[in-house]
PDB file of N, CA and C in Angstrom:
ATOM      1  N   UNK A   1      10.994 -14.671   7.155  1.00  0.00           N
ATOM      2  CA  UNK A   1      10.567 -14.487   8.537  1.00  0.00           C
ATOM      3  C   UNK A   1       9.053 -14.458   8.598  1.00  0.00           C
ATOM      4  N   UNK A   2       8.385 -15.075   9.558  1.00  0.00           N
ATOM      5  CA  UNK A   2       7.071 -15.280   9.685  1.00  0.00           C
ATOM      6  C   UNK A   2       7.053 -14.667  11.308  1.00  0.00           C
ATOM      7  N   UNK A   3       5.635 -13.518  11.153  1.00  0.00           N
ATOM      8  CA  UNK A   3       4.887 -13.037  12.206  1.00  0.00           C
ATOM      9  C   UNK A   3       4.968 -14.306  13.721  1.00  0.00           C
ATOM     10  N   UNK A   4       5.504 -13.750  14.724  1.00  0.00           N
ATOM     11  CA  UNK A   4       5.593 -15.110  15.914  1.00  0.00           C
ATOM     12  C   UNK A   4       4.501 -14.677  16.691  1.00  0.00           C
ATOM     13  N   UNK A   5       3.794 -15.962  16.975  1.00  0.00           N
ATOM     14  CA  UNK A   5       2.310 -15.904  17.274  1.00  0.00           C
ATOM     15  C   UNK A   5       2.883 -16.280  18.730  1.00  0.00           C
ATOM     16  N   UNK A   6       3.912 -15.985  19.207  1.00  0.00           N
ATOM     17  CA  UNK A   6       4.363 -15.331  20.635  1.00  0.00           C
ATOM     18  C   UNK A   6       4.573 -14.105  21.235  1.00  0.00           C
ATOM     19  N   UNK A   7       4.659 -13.258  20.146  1.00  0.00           N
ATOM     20  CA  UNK A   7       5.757 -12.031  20.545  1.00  0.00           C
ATOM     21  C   UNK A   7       4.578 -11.048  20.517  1.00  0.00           C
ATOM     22  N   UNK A   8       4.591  -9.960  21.263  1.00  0.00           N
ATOM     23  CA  UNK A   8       4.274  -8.573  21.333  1.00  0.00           C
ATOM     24  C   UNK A   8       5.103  -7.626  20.377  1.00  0.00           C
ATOM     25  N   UNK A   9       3.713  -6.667  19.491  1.00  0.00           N
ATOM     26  CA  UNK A   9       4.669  -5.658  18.772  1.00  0.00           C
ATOM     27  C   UNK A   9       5.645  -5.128  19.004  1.00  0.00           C
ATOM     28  N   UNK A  10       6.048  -5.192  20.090  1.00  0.00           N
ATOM     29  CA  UNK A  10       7.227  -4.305  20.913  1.00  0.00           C
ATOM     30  C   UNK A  10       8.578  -4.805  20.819  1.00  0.00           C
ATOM     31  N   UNK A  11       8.583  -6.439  21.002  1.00  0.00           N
ATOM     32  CA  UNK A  11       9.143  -7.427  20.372  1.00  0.00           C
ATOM     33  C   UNK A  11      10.015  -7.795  19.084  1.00  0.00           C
ATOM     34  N   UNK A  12       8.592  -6.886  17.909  1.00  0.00           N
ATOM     35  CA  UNK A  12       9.330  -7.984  17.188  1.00  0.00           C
ATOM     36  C   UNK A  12       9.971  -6.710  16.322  1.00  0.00           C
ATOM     37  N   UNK A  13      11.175  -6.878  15.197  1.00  0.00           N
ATOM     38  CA  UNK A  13      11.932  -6.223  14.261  1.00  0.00           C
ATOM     39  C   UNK A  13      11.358  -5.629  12.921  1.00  0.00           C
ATOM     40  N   UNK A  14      10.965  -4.216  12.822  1.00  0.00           N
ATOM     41  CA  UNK A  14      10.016  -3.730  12.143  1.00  0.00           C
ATOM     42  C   UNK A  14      10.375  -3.520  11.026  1.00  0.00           C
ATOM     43  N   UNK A  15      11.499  -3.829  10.621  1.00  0.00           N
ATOM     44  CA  UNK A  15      12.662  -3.275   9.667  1.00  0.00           C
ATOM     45  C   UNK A  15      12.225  -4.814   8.901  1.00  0.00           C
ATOM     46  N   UNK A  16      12.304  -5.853   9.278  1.00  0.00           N
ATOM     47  CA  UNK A  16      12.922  -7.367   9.316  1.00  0.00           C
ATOM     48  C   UNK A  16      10.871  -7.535   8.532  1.00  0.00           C
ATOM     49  N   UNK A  17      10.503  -7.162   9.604  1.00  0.00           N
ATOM     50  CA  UNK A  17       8.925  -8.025   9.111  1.00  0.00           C
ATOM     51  C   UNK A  17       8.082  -7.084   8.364  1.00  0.00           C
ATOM     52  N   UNK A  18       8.102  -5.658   7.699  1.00  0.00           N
ATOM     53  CA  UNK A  18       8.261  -5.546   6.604  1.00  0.00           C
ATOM     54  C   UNK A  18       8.413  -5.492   5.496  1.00  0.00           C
ATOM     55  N   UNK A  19       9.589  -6.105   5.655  1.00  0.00           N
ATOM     56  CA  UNK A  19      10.660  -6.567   4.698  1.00  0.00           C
ATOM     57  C   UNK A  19      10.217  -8.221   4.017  1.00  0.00           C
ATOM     58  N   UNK A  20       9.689  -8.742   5.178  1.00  0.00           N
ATOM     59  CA  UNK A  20       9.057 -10.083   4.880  1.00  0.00           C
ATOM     60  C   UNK A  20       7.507 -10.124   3.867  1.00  0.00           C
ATOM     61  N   UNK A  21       7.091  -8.767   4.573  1.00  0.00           N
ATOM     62  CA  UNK A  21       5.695  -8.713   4.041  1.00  0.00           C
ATOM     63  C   UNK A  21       5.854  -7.874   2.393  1.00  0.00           C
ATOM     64  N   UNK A  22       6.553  -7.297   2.144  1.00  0.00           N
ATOM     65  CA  UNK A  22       7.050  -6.898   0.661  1.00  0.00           C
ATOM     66  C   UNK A  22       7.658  -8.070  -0.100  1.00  0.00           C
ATOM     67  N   UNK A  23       8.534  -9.049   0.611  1.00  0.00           N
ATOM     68  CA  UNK A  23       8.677 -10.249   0.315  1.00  0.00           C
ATOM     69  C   UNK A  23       7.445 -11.368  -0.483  1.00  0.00           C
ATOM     70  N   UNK A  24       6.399 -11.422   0.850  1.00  0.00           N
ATOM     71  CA  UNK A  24       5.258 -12.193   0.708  1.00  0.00           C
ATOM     72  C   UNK A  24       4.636 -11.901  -0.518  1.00  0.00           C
ATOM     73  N   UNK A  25       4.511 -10.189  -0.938  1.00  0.00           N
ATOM     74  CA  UNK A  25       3.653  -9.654  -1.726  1.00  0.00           C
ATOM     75  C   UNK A  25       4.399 -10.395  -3.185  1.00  0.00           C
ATOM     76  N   UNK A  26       5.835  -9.882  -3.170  1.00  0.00           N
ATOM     77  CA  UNK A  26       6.535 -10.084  -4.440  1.00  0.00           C
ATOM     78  C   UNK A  26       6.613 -11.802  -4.741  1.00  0.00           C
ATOM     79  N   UNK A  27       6.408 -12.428  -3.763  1.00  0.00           N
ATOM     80  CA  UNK A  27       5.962 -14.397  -4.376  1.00  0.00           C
ATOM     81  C   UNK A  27       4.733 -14.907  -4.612  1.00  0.00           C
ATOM     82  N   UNK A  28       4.009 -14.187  -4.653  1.00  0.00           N
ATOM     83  CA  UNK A  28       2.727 -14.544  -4.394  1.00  0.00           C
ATOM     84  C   UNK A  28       2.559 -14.738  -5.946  1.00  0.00           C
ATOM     85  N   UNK A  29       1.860 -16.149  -6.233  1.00  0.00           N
ATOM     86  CA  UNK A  29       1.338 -16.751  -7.481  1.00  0.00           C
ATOM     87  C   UNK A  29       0.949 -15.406  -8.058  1.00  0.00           C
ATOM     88  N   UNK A  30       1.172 -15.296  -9.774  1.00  0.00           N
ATOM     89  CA  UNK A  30       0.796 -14.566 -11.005  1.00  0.00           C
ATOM     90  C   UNK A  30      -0.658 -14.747 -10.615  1.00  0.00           C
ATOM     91  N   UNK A  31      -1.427 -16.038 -10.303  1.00  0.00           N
ATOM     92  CA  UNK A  31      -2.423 -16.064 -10.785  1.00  0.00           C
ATOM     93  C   UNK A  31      -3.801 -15.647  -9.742  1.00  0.00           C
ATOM     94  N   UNK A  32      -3.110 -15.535  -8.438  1.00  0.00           N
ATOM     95  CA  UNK A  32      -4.080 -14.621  -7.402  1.00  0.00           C
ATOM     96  C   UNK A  32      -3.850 -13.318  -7.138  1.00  0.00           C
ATOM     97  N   UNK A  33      -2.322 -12.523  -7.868  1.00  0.00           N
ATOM     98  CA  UNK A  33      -1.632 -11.294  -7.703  1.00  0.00           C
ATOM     99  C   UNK A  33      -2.501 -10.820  -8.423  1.00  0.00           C
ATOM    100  N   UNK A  34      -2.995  -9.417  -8.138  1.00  0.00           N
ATOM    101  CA  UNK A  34      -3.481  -8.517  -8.413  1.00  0.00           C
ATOM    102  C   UNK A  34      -2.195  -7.711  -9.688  1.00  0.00           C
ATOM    103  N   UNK A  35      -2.876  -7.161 -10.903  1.00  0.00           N
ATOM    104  CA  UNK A  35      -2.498  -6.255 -11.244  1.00  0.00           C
ATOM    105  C   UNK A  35      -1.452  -5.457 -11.017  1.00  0.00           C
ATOM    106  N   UNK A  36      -0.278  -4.844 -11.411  1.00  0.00           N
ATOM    107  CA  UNK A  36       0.236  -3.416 -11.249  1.00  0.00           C
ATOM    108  C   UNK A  36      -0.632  -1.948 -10.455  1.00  0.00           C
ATOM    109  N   UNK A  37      -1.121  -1.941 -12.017  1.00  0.00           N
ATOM    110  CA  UNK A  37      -2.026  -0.724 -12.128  1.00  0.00           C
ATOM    111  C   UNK A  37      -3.455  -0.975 -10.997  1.00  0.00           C
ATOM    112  N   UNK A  38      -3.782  -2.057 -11.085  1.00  0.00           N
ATOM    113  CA  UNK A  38      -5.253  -1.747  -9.957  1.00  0.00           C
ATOM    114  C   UNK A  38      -4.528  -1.856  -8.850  1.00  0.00           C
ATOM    115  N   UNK A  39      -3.292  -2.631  -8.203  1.00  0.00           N
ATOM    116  CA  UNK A  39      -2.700  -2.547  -7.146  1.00  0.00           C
ATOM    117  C   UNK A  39      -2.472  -1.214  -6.863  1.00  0.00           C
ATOM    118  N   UNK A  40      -2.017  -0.161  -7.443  1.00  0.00           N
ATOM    119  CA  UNK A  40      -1.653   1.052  -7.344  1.00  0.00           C
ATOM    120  C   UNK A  40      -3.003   1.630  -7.026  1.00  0.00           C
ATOM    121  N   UNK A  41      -4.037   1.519  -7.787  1.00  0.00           N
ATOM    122  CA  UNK A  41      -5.389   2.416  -7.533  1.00  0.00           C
ATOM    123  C   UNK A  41      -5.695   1.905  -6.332  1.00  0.00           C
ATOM    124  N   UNK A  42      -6.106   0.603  -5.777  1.00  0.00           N
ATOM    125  CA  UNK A  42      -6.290  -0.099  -4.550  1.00  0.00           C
ATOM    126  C   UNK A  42      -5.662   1.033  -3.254  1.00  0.00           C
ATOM    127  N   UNK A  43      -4.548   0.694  -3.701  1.00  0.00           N
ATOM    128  CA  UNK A  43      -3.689   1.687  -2.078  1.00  0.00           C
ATOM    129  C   UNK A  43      -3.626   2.986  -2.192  1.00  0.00           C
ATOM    130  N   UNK A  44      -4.299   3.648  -3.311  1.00  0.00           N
ATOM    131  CA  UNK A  44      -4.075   4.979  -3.520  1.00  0.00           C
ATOM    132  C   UNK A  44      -5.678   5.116  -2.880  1.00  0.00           C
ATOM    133  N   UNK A  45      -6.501   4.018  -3.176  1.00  0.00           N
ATOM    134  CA  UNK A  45      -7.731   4.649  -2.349  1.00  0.00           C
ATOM    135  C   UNK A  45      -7.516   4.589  -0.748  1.00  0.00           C
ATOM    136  N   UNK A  46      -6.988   3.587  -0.355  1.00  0.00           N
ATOM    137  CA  UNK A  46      -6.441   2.927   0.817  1.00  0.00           C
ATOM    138  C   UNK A  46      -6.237   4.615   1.319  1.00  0.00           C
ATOM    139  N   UNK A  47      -4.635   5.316   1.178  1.00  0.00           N
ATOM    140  CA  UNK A  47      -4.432   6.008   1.594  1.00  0.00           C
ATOM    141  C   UNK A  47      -5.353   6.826   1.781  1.00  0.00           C
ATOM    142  N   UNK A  48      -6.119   7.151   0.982  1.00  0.00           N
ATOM    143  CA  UNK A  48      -7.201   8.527   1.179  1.00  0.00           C
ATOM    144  C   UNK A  48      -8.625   8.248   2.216  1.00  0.00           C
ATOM    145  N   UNK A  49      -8.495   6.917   2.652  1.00  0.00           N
ATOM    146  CA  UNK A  49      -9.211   6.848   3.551  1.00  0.00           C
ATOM    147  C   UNK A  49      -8.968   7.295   4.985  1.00  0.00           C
ATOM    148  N   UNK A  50     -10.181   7.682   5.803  1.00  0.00           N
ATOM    149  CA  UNK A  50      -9.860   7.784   6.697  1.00  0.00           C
ATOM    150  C   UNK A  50      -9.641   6.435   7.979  1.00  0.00           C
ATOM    151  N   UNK A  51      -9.550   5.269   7.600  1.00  0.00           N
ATOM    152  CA  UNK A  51      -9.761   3.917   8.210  1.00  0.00           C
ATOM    153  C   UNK A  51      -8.207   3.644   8.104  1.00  0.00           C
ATOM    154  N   UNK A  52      -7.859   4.281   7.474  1.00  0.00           N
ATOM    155  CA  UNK A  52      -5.773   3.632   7.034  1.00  0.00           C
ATOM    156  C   UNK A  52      -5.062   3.968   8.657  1.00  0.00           C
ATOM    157  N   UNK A  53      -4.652   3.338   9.325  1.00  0.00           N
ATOM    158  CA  UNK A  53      -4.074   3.795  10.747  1.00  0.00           C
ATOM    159  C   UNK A  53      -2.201   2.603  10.604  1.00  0.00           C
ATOM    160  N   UNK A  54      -1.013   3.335  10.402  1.00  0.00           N
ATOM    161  CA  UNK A  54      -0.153   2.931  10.188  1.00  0.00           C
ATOM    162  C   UNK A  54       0.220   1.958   9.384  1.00  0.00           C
ATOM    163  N   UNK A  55      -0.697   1.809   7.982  1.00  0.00           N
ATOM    164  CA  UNK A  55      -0.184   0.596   7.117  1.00  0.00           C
ATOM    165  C   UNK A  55      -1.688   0.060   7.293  1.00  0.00           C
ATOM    166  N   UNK A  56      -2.773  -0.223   8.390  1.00  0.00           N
ATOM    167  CA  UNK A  56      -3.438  -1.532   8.762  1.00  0.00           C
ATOM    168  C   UNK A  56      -4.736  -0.316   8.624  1.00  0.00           C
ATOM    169  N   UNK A  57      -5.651  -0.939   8.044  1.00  0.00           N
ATOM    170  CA  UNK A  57      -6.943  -0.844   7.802  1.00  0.00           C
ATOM    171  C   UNK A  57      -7.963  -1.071   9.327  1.00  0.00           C
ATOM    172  N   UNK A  58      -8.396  -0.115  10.002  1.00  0.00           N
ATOM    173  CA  UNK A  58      -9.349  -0.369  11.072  1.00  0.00           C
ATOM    174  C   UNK A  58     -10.368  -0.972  10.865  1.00  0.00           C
ATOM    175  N   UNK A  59     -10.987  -1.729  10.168  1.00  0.00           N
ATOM    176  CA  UNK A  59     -12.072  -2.072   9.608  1.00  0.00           C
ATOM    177  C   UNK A  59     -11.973  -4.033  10.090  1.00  0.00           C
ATOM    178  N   UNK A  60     -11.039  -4.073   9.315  1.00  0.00           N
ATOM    179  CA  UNK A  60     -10.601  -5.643   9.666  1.00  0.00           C
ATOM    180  C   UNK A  60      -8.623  -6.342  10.266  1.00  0.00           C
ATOM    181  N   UNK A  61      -8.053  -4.867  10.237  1.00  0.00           N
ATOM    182  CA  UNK A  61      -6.757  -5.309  11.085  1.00  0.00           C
ATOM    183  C   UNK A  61      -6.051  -5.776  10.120  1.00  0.00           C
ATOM    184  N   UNK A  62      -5.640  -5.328   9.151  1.00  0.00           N
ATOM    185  CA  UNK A  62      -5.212  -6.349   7.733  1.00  0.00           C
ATOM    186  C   UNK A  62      -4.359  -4.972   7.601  1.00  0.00           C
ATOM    187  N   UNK A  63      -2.978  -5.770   7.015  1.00  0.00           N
ATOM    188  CA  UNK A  63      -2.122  -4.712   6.304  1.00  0.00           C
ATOM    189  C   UNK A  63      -2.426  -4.173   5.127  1.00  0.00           C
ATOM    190  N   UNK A  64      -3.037  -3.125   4.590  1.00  0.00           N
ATOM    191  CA  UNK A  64      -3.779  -3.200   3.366  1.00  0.00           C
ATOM    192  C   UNK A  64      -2.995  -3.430   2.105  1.00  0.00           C
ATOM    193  N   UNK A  65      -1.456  -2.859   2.301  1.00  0.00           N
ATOM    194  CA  UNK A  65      -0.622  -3.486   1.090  1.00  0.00           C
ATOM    195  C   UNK A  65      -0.450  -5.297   0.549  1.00  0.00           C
ATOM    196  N   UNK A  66      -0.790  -5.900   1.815  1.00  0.00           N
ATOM    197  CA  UNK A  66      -0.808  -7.348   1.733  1.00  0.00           C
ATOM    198  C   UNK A  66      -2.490  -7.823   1.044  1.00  0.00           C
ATOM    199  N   UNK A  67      -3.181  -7.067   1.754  1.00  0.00           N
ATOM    200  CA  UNK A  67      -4.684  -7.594   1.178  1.00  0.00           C
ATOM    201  C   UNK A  67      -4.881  -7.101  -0.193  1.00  0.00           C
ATOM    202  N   UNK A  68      -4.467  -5.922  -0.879  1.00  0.00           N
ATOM    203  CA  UNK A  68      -4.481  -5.198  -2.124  1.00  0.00           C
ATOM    204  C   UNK A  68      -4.267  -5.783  -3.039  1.00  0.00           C
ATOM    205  N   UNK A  69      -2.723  -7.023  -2.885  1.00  0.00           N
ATOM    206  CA  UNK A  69      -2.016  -7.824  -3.137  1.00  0.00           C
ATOM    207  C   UNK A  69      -2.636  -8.390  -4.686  1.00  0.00           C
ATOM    208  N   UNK A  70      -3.646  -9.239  -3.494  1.00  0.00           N
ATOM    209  CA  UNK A  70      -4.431 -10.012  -4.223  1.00  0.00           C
ATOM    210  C   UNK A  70      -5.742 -10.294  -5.047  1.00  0.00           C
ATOM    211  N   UNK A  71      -5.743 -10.567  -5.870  1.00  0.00           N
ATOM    212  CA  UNK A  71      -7.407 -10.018  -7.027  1.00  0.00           C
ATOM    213  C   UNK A  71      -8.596 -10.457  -6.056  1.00  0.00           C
ATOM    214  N   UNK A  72      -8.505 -11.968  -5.260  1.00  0.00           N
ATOM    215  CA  UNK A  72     -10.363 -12.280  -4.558  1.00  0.00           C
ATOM    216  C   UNK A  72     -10.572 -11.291  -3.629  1.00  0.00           C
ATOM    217  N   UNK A  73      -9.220 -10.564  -3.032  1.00  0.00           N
ATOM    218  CA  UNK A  73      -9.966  -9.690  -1.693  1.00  0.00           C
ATOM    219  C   UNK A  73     -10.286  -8.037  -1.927  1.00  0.00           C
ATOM    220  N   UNK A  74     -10.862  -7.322  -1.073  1.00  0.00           N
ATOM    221  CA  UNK A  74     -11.903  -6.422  -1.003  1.00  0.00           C
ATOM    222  C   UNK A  74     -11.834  -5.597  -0.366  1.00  0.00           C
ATOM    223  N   UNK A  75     -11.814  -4.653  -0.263  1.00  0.00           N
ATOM    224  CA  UNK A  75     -12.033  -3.699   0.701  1.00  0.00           C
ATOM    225  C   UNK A  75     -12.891  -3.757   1.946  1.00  0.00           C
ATOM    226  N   UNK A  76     -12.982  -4.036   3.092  1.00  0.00           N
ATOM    227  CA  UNK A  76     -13.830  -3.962   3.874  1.00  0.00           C
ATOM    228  C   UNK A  76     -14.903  -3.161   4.001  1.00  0.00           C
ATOM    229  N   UNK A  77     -14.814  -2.080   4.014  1.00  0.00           N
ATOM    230  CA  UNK A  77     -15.141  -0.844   3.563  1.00  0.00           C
ATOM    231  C   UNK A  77     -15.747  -0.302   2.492  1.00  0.00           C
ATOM    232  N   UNK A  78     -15.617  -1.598   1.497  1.00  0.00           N
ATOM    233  CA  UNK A  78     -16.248  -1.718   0.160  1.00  0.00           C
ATOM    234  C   UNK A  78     -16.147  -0.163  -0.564  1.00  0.00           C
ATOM    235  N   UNK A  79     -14.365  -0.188  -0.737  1.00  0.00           N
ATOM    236  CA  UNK A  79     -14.473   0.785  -1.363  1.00  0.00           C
ATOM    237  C   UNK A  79     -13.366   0.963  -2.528  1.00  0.00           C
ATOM    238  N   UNK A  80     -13.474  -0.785  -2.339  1.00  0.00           N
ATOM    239  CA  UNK A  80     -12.586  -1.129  -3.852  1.00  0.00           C
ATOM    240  C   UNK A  80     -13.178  -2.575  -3.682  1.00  0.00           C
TER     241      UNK A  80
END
């Protein structure tokens, strides 16, 4: 299932696109996937921020478990 660049959050199945985005994380090429272990430190800083607002980073609107994901991206916040 892919995000519909029609629908309002209200809309769409939170259970379902989730589920897609734990999906996304778990296919994502060996070779842009981030780590285990720094994935874990990544969202463990994530959480302790105060910018974390339901999953999504205020900084740039990004699910931070999806951006963590991957080794080129960054913290906005520059704090990984």
């Amino acid at each position: 299932m892919r995000m519909c660049k029609g629908c309002l959050i209200r809309e769409i199945d939170s259970q379902k696109q989730y589920q897609s985005m734990f999906n996304y994380i778990e296919s994502l090429d060996e070779e842009i996937k981030i780590n285990h272990q720094v994935y874990e430190v990544r969202l463990y800083t994530c959480k302790k921020c105060d910018s974390l607002i339901n999953g999504m980073c205020k900084h740039c609107g990004c699910f931070v478990e999806m951006r963590a994901a991957i080794t080129k991206n960054s913290c906005p916040n520059k704090k990984w």
